[in-house]
N, C-alpha and C. Protein backbone atom coordinates (compact mmCIF):
# COMPACT_ATOMS: atom_id res chain seq x y z
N UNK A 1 17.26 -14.83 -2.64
CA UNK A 1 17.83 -14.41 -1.38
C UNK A 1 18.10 -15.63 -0.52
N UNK A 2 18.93 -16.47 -0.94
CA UNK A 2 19.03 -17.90 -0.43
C UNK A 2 20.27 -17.70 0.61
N UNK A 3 20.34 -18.44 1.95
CA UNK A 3 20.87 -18.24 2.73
C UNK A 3 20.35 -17.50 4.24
N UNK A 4 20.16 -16.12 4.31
CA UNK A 4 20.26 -15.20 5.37
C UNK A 4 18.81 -14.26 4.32
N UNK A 5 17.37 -15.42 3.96
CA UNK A 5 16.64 -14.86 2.45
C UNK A 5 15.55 -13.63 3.41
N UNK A 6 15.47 -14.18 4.79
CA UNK A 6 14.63 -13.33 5.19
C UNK A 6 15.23 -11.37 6.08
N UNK A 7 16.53 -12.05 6.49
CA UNK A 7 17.25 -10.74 6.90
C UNK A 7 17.49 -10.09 5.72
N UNK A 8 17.91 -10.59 4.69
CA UNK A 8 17.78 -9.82 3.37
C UNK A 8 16.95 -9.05 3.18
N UNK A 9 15.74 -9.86 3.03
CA UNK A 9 14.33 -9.30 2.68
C UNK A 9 13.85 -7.57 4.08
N UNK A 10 13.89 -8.05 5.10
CA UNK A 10 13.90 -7.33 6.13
C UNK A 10 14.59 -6.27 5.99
N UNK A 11 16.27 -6.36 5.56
CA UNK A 11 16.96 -4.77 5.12
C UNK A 11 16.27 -4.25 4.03
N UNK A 12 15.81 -5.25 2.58
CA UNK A 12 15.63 -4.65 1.69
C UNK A 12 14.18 -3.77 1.76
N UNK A 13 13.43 -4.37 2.63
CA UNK A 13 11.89 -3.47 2.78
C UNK A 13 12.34 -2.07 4.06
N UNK A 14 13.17 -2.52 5.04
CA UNK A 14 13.84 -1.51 5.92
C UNK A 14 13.96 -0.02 4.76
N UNK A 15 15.03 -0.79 3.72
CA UNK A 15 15.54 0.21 3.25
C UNK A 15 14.83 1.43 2.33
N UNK A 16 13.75 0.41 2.16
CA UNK A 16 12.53 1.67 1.13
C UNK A 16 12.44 2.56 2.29
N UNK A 17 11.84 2.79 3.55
CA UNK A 17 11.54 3.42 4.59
C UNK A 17 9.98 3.42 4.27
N UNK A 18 9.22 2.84 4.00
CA UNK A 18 7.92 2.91 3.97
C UNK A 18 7.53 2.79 5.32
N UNK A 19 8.11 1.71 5.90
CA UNK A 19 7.31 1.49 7.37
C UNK A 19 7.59 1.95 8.00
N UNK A 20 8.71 2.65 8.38
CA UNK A 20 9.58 3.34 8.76
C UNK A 20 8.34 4.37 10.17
N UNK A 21 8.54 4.43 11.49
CA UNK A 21 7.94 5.45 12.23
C UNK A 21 8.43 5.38 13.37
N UNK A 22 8.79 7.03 13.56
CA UNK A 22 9.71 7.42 14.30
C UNK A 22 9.00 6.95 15.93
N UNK A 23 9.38 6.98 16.91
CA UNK A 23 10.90 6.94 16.89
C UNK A 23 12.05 5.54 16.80
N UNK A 24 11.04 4.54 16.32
CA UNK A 24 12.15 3.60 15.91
C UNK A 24 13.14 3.26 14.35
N UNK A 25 13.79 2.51 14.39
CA UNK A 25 14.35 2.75 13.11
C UNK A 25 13.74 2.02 12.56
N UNK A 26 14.40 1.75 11.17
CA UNK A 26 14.06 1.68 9.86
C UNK A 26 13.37 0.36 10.18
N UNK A 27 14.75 -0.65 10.89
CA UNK A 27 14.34 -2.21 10.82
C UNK A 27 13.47 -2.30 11.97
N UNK A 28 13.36 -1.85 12.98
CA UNK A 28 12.64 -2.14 13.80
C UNK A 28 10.89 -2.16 13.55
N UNK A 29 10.84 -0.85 12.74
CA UNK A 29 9.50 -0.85 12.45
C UNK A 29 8.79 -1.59 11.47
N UNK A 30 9.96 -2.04 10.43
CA UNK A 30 9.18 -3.53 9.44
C UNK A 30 8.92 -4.32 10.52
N UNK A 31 10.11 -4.90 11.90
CA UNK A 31 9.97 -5.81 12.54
C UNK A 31 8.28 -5.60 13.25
N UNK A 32 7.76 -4.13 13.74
CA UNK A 32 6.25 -4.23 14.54
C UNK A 32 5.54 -3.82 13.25
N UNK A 33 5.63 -4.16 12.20
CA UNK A 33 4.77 -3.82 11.63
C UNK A 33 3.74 -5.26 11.05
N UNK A 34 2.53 -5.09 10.65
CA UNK A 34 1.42 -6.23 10.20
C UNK A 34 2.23 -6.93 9.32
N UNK A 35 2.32 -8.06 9.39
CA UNK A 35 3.71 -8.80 8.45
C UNK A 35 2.54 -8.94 6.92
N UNK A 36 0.80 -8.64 7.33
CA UNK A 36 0.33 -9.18 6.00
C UNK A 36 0.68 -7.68 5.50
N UNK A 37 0.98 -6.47 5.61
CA UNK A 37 1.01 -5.19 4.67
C UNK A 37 2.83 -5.50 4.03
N UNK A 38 3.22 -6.30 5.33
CA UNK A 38 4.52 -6.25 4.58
C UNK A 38 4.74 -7.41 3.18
N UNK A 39 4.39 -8.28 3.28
CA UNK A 39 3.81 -8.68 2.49
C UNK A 39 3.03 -8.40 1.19
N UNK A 40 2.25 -7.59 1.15
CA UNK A 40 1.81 -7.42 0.61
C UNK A 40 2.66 -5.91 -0.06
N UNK A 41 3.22 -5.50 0.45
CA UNK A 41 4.43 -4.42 -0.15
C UNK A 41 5.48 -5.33 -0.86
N UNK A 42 5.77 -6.68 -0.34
CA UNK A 42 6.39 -7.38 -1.15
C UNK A 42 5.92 -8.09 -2.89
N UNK A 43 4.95 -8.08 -2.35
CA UNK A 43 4.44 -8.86 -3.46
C UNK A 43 3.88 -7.94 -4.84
N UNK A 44 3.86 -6.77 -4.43
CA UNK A 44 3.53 -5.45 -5.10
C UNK A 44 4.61 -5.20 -5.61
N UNK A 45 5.95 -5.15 -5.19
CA UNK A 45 7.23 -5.16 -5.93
C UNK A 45 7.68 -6.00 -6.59
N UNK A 46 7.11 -7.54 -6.35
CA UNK A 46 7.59 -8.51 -7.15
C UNK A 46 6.72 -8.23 -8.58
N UNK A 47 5.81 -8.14 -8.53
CA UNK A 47 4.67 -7.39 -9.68
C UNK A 47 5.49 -6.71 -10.78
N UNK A 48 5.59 -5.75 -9.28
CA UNK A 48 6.22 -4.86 -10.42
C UNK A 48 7.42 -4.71 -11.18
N UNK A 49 8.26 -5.27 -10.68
CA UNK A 49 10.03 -5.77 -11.25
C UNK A 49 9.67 -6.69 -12.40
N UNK A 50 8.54 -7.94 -12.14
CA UNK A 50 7.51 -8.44 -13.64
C UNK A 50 7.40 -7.88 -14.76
N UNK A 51 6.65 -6.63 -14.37
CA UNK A 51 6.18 -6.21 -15.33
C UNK A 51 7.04 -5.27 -16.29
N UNK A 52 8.34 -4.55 -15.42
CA UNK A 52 8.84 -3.76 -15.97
C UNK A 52 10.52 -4.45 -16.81
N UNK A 53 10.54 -5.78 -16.15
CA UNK A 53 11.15 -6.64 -17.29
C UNK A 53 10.79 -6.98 -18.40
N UNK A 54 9.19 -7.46 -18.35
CA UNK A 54 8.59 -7.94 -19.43
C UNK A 54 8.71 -6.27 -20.47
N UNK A 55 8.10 -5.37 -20.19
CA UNK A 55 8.11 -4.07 -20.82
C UNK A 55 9.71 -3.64 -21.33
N UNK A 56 10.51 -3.97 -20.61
CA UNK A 56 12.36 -3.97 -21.42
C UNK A 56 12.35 -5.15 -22.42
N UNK A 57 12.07 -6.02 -21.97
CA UNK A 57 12.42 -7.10 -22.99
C UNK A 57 11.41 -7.35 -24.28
N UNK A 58 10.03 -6.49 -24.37
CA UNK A 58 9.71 -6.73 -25.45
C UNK A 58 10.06 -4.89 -26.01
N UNK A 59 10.48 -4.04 -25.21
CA UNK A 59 10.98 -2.91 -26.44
C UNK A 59 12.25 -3.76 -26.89
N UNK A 60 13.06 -4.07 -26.22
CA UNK A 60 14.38 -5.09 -27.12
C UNK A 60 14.16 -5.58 -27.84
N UNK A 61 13.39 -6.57 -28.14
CA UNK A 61 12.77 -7.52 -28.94
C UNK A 61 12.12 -6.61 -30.49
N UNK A 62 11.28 -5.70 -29.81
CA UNK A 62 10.82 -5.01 -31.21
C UNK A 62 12.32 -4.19 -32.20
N UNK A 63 13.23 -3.40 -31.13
CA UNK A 63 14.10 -3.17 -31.33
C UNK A 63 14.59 -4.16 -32.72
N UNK A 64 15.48 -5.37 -32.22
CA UNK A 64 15.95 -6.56 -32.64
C UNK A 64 15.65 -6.71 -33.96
N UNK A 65 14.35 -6.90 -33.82
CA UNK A 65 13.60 -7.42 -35.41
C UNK A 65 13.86 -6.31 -35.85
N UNK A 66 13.58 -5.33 -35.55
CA UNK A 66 14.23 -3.82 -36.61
C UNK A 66 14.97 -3.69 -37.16
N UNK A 67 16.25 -4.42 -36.55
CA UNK A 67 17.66 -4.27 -37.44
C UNK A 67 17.62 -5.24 -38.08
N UNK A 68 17.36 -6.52 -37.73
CA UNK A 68 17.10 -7.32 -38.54
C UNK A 68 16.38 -6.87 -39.62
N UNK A 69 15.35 -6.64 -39.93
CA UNK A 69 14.93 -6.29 -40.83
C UNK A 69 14.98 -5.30 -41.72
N UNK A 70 16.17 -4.18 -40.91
CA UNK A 70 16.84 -3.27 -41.93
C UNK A 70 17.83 -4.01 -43.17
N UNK A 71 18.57 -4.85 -41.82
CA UNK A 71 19.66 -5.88 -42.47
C UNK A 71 19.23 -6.60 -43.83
N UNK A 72 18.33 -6.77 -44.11
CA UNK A 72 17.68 -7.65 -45.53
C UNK A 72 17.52 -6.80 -46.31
């Protein structure tokens, strides 16, 4: 998110609506909210986008060798 990495970041947690409480909007309430939960909602997604690459790329992988190894 290089450039504008933190307004980015700010729409992109806005946009889950987790922090979200009425009656302000979306962005306002990441803006009053504990920046360590936001944070820590960040870092819980970075986790998890981790883990669920690693979990695509080794069913691919097992995939792969499969055909390969039909192929012989």
């Amino acid at each position: 998110m290089s450039g504008y990495g933190w307004l980015n970041t700010l729409y992109d947690v806005a946009k889950s609506g987790l922090f979200t409480e009425p009656p302000m909007n979306a962005i306002n309430s990441v803006r009053n909210q504990n920046v360590w939960e936001v944070f820590t909602y960040l870092s819980w997604k970075t986790a998890s986008n981790e883990y669920e690459n690693a979990v695509r790329e080794s069913i691919e992988n097992e995939a792969k060798m499969k055909r390969n190894t039909k192929r012989k």
